[in-house]
N, C-alpha and C. Protein backbone atom coordinates (compact mmCIF):
# COMPACT_ATOMS: atom_id res chain seq x y z
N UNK A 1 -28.71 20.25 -1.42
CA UNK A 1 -27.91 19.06 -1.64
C UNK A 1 -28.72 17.88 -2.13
N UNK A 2 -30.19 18.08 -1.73
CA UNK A 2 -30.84 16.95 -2.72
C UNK A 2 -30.37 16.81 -4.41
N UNK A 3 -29.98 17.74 -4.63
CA UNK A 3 -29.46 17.14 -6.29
C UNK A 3 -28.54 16.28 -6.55
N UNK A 4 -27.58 16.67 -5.51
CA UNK A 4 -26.01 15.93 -5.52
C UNK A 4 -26.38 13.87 -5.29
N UNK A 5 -25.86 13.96 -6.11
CA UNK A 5 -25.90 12.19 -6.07
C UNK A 5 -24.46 11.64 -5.30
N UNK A 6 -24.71 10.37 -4.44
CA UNK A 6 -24.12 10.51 -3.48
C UNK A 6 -23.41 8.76 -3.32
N UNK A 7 -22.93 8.65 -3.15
CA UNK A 7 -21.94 6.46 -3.33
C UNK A 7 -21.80 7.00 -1.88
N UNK A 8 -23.03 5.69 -1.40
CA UNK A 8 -22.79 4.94 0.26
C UNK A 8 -22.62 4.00 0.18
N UNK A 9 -21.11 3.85 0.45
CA UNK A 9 -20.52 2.64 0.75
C UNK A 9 -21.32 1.88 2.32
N UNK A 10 -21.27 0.75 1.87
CA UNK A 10 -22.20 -0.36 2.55
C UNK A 10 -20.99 -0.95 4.04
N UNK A 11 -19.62 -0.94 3.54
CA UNK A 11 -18.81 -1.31 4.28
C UNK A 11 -17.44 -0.71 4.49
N UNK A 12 -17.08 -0.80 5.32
CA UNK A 12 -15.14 -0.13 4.78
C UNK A 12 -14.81 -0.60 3.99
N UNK A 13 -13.93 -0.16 3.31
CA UNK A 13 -13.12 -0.51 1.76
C UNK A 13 -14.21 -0.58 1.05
N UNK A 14 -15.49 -0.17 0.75
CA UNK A 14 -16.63 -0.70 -0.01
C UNK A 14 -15.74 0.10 -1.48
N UNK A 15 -15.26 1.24 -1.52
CA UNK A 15 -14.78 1.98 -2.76
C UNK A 15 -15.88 3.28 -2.65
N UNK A 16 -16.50 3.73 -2.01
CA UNK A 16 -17.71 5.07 -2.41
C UNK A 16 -16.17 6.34 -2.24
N UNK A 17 -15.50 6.36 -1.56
CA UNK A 17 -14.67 7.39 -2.03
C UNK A 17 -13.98 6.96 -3.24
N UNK A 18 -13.17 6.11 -3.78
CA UNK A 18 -12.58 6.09 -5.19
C UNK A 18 -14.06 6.67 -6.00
N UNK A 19 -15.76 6.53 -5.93
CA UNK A 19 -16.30 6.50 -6.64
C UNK A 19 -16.35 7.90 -7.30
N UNK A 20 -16.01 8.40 -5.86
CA UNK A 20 -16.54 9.73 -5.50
C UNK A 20 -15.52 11.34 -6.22
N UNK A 21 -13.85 10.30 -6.07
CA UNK A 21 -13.14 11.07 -7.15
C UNK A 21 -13.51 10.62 -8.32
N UNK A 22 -14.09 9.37 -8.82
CA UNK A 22 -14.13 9.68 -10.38
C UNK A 22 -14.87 10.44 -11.22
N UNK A 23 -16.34 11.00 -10.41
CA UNK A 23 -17.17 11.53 -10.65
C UNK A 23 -17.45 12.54 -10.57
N UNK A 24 -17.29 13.73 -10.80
CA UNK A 24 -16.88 15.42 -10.25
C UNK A 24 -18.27 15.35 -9.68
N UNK A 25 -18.68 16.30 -8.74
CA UNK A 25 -20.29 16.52 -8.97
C UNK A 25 -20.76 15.55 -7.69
N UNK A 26 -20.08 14.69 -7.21
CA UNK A 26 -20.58 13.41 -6.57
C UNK A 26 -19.97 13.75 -5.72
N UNK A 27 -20.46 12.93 -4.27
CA UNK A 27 -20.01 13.05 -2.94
C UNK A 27 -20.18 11.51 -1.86
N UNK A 28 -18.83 11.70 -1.41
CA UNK A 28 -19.00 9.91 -0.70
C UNK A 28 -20.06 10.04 0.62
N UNK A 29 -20.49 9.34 1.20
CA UNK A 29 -21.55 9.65 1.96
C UNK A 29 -20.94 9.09 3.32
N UNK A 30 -19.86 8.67 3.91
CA UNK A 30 -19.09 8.07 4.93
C UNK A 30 -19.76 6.85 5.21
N UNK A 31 -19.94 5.89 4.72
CA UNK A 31 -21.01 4.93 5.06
C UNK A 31 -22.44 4.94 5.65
N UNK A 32 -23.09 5.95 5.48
CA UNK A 32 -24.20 6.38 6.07
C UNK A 32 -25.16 7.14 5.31
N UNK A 33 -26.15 6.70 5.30
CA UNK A 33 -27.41 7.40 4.67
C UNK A 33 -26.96 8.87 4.57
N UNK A 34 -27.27 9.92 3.13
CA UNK A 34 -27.40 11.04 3.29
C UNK A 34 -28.49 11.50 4.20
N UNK A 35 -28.47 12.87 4.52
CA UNK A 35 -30.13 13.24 4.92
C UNK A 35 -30.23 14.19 3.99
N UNK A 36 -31.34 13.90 3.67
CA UNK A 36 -32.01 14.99 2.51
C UNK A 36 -32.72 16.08 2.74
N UNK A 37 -32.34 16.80 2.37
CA UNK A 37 -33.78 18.02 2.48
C UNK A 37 -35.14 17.61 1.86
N UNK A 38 -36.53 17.88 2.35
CA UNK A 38 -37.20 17.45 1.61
C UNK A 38 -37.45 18.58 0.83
N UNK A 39 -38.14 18.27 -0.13
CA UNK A 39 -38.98 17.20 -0.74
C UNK A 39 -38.71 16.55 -1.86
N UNK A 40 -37.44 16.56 -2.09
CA UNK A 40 -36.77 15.84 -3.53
C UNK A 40 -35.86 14.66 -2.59
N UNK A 41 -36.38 13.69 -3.39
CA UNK A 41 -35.33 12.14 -2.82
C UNK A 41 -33.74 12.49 -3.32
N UNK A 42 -33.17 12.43 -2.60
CA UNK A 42 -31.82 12.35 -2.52
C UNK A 42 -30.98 11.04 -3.55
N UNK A 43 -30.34 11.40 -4.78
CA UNK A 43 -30.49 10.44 -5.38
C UNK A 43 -29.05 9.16 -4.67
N UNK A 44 -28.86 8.10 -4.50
CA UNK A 44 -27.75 7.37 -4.12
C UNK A 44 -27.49 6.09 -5.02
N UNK A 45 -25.81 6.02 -4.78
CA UNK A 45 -26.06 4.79 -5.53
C UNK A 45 -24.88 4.15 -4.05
N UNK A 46 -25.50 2.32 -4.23
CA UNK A 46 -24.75 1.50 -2.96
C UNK A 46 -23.32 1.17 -4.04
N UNK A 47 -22.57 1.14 -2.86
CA UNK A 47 -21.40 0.47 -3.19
C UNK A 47 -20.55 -0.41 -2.36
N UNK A 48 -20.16 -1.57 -3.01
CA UNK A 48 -19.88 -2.65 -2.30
C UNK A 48 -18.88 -3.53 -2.95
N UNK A 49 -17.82 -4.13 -1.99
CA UNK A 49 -17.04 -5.16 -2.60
C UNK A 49 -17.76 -6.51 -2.68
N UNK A 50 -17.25 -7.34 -4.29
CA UNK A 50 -17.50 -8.78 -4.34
C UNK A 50 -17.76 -9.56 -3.04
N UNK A 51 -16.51 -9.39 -2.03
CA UNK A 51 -16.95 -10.44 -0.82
C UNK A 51 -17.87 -10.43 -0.60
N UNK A 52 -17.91 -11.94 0.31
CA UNK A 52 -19.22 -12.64 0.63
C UNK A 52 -19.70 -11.45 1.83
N UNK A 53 -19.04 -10.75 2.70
CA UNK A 53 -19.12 -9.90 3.69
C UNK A 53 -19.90 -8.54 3.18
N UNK A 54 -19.28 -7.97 2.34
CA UNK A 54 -19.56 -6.55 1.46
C UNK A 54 -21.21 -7.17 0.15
N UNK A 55 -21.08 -8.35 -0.11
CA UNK A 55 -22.26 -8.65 -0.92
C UNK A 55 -23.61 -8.89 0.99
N UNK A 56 -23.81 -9.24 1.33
CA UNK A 56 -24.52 -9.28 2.43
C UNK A 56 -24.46 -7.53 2.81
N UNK A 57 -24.20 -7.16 3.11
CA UNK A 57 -24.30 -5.35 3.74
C UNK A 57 -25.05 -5.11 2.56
N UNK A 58 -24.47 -4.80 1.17
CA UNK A 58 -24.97 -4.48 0.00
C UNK A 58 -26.31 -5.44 0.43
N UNK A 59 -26.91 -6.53 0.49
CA UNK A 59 -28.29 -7.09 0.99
C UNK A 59 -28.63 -6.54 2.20
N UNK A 60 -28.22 -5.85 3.13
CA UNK A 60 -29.13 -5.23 4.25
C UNK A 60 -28.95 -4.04 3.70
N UNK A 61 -28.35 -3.05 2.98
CA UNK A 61 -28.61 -1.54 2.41
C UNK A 61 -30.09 -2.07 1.91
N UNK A 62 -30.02 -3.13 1.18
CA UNK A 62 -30.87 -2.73 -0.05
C UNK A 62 -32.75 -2.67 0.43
N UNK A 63 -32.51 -3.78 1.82
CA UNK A 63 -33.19 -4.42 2.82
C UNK A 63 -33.89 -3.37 3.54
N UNK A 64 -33.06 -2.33 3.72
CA UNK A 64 -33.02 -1.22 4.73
C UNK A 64 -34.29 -0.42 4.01
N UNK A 65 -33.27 -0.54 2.68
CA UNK A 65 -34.13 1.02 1.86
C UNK A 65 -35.25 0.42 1.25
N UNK A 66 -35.73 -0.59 0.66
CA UNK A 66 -36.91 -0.98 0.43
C UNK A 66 -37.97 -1.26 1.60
N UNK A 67 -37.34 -1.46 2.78
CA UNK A 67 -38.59 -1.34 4.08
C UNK A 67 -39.52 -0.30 3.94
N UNK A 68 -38.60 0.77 3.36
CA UNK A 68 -39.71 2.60 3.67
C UNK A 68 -38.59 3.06 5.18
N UNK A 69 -37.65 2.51 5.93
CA UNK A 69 -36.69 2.73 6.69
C UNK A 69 -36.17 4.25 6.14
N UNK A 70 -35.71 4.02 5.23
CA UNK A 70 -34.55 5.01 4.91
C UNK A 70 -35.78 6.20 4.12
N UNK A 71 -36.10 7.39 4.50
CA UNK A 71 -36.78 8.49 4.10
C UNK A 71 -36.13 9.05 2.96
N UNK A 72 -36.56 9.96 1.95
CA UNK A 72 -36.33 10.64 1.28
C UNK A 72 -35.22 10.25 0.17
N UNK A 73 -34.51 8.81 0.41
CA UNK A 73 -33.50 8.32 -0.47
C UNK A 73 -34.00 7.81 -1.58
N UNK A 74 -33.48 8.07 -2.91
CA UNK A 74 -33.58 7.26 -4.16
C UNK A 74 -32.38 6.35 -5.09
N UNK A 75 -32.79 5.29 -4.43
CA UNK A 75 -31.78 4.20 -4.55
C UNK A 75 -31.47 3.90 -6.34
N UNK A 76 -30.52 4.42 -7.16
CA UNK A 76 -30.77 4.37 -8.47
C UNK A 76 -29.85 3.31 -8.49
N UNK A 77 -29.25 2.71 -7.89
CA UNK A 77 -28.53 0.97 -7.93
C UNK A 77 -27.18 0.85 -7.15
N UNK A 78 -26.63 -0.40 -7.45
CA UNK A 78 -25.27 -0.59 -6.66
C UNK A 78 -24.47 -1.06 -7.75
N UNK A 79 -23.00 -0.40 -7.33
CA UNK A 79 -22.12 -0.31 -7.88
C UNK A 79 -21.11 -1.74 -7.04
N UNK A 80 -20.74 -2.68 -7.88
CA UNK A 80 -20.07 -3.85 -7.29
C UNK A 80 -18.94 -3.66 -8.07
N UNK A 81 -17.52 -3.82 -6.48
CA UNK A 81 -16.61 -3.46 -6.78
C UNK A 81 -15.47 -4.32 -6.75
N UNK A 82 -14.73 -5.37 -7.68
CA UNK A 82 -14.01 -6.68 -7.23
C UNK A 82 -13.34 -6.56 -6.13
N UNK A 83 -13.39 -7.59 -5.98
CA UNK A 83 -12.25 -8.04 -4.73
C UNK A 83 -11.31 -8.88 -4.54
N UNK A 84 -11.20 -9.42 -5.86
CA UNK A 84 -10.05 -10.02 -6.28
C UNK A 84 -10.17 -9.82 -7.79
N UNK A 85 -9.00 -10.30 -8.37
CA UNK A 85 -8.63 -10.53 -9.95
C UNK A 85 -9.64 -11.27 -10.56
N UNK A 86 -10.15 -11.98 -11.33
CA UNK A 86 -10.63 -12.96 -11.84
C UNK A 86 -12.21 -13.13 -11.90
N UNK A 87 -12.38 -14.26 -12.12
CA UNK A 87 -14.28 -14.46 -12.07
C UNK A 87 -14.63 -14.68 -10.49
N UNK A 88 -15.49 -14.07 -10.08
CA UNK A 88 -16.18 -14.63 -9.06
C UNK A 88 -16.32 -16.19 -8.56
N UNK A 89 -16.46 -16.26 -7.80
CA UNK A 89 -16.57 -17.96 -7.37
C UNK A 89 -18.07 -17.99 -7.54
N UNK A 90 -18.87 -18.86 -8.17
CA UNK A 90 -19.96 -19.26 -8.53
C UNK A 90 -20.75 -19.02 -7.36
N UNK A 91 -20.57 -19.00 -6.12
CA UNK A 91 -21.47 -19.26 -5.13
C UNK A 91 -21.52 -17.69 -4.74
N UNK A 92 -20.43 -16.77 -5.03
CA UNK A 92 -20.67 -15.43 -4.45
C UNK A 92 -21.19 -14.61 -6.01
N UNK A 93 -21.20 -15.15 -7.13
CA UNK A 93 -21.92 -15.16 -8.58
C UNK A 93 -23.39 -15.09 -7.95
N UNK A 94 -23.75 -16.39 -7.57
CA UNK A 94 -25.12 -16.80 -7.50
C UNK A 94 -25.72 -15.39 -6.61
N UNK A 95 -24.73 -15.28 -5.43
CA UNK A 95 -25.45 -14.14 -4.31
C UNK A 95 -25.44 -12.66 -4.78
N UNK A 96 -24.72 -12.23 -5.52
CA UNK A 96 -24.56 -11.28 -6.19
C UNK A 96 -25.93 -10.63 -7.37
N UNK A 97 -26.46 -12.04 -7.87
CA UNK A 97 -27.43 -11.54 -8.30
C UNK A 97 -28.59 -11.52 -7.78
N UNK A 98 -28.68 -12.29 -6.97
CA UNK A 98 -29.54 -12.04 -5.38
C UNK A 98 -29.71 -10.74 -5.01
N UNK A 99 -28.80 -10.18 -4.49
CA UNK A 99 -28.32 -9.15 -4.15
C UNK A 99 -29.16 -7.93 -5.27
N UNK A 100 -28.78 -8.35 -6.20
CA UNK A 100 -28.60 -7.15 -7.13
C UNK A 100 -30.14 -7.20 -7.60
N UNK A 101 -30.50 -8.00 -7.34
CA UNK A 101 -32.76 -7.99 -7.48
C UNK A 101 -32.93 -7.23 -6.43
N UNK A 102 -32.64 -6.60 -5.53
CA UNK A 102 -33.04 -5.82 -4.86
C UNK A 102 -33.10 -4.61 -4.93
N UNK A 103 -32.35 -3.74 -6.20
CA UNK A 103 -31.72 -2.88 -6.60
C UNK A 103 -32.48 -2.87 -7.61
N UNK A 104 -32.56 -1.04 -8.20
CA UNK A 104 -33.01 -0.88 -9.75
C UNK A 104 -32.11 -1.66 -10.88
N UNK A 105 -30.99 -1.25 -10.55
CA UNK A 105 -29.47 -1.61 -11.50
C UNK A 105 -28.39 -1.75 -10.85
N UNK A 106 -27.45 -2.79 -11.23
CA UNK A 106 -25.77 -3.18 -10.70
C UNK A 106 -25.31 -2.98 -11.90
N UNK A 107 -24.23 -2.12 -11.45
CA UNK A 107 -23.26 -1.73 -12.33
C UNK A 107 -21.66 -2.80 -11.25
N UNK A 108 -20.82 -3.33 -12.61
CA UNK A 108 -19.27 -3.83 -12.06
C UNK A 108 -18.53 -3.34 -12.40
N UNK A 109 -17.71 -3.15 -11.21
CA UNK A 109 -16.61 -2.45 -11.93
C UNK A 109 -15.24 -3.78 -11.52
N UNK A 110 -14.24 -3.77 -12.54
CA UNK A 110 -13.46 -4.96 -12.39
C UNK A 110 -12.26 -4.64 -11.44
N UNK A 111 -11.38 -5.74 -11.09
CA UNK A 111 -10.41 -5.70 -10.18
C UNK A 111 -9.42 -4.57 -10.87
N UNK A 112 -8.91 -3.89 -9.94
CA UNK A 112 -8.07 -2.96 -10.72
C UNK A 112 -6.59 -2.58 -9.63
N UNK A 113 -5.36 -3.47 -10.13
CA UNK A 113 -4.44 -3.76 -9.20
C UNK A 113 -3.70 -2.59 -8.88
N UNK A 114 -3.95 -1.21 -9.68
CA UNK A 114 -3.42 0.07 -8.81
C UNK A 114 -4.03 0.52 -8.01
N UNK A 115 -5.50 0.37 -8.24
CA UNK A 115 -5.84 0.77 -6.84
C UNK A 115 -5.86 -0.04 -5.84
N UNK A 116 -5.46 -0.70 -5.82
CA UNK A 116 -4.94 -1.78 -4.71
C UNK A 116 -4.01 -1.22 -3.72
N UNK A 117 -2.95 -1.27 -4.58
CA UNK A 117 -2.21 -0.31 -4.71
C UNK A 117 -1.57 1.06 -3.75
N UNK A 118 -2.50 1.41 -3.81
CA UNK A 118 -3.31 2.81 -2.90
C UNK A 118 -3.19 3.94 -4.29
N UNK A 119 -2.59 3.65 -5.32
CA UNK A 119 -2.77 4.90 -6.52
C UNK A 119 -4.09 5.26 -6.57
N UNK A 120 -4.08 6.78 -6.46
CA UNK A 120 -5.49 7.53 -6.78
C UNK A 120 -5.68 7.14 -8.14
N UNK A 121 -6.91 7.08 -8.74
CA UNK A 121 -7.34 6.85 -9.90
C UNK A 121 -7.17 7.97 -10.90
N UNK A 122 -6.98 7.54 -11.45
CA UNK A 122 -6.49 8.37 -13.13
C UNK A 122 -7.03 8.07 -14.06
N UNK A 123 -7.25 8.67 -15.19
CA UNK A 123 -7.36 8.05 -16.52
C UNK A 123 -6.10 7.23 -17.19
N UNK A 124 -5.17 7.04 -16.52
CA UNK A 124 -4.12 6.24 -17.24
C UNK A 124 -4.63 5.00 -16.19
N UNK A 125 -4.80 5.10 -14.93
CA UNK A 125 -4.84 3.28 -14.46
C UNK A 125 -6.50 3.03 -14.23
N UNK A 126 -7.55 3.34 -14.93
CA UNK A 126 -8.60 3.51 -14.41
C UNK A 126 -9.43 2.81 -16.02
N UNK A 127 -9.66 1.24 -15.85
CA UNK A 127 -10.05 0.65 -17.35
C UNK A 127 -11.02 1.57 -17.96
N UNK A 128 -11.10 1.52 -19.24
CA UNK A 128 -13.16 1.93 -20.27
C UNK A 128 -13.96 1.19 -19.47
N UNK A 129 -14.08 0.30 -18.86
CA UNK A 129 -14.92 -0.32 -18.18
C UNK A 129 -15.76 0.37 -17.26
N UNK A 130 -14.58 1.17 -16.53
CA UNK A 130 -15.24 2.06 -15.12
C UNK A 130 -15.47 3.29 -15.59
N UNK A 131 -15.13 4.01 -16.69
CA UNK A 131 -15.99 4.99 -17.67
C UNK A 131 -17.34 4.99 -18.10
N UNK A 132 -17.38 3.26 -18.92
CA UNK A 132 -18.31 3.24 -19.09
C UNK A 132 -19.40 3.12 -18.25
N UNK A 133 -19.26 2.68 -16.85
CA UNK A 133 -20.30 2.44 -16.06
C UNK A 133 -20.26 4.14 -15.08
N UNK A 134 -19.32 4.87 -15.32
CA UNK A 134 -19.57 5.95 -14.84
C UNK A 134 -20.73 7.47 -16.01
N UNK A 135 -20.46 6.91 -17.20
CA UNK A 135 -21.09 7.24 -18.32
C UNK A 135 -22.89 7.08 -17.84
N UNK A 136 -22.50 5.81 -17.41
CA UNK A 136 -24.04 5.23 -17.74
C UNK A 136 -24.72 6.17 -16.17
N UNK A 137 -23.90 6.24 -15.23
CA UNK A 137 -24.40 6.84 -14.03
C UNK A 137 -24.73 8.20 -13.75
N UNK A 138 -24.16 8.66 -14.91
CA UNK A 138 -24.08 10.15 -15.15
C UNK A 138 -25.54 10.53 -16.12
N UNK A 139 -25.68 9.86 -16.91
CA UNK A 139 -26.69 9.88 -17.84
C UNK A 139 -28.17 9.45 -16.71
N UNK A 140 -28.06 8.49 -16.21
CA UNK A 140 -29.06 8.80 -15.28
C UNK A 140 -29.20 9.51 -14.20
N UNK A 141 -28.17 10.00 -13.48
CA UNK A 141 -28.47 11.03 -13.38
C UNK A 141 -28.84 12.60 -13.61
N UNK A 142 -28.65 13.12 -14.50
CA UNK A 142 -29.27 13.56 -15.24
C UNK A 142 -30.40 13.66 -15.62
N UNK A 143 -31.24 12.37 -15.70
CA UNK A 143 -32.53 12.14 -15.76
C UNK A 143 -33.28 12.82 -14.47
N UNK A 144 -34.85 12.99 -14.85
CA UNK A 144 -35.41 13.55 -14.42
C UNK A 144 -35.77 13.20 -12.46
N UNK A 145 -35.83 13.84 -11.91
CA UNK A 145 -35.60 13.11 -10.31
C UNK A 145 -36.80 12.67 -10.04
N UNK A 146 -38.16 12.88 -10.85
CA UNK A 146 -39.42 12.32 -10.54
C UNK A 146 -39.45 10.99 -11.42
N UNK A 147 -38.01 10.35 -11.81
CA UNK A 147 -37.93 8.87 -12.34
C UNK A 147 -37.15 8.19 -11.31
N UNK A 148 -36.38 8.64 -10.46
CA UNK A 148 -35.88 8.00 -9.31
C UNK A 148 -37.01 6.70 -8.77
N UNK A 149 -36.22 5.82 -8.73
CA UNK A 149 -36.90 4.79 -8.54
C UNK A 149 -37.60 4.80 -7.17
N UNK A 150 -38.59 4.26 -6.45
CA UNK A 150 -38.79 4.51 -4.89
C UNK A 150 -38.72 2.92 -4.62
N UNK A 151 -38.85 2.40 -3.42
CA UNK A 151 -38.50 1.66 -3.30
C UNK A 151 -40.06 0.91 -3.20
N UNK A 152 -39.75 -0.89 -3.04
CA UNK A 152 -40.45 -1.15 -3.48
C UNK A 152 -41.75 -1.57 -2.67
């Protein structure tokens, strides 16, 4: 199971299960560190809502795994997931990219009012947006696992 790349959600509602159907191949991690077999890092990506609540967790994941805490994990970035409609409020903007220096890469994905909703995701209610950032997640994964980032 070290191959399987894995969305640990940071909080409830963080979204790592919606992530987890969009991605065949992928597995939600119940909010909790995978454990890996060694000796290949387990690749993960964080996932977290905009709030000021879910952006802070997303800062102690990231906190966690750059200590050397979290064994065998390879943190390839966090996935930020709105939490409302619209632009961010400047001050959870500012923390967000805070946040996201802690991380190799943040990927956003935008507010999306069916899944609100509770509609499972589809390709009919599911923007190019969250393709494209699932595109981009797929392609690195793919990449070689001795490029997994380690922490820092």
């Amino acid at each position: 199971m070290a191959d399987t790349l894995w969305w640990v959600g940071v909080h409830g509602g963080a979204g790592e299960s919606t992530m987890a159907q969009l991605l065949p191949g992928t597995r939600a991690a119940n909010h909790r560190w995978p454990i890996p077999p060694p000796p290949v890092p387990t690749p993960v990506i964080l996932v977290a809502r905009t709030h000021g609540s879910g952006l802070r967790a997303a800062q102690r994941a990231a906190i966690e795994w750059a200590s050397g805490v979290v064994q065998g994990v390879a943190v390839l970035g966090l996935v930020l997931i709105a939490d409302a409609p619209g632009r961010l409020p400047r001050v959870l903007d500012d923390f967000a990219d805070i946040v996201g220096g802690g991380v190799p890469r943040v990927w956003d994905i935008p507010w999306i009012e069916e899944w609100r909703r509770g509609e499972a995701p589809t390709p009919d209610n599911t923007p190019d947006e969250v393709f494209e950032v699932l595109e981009s997640i797929y392609a690195l994964r793919a990449s070689n696992p001795a490029d997994y980032p380690a922490p820092n």
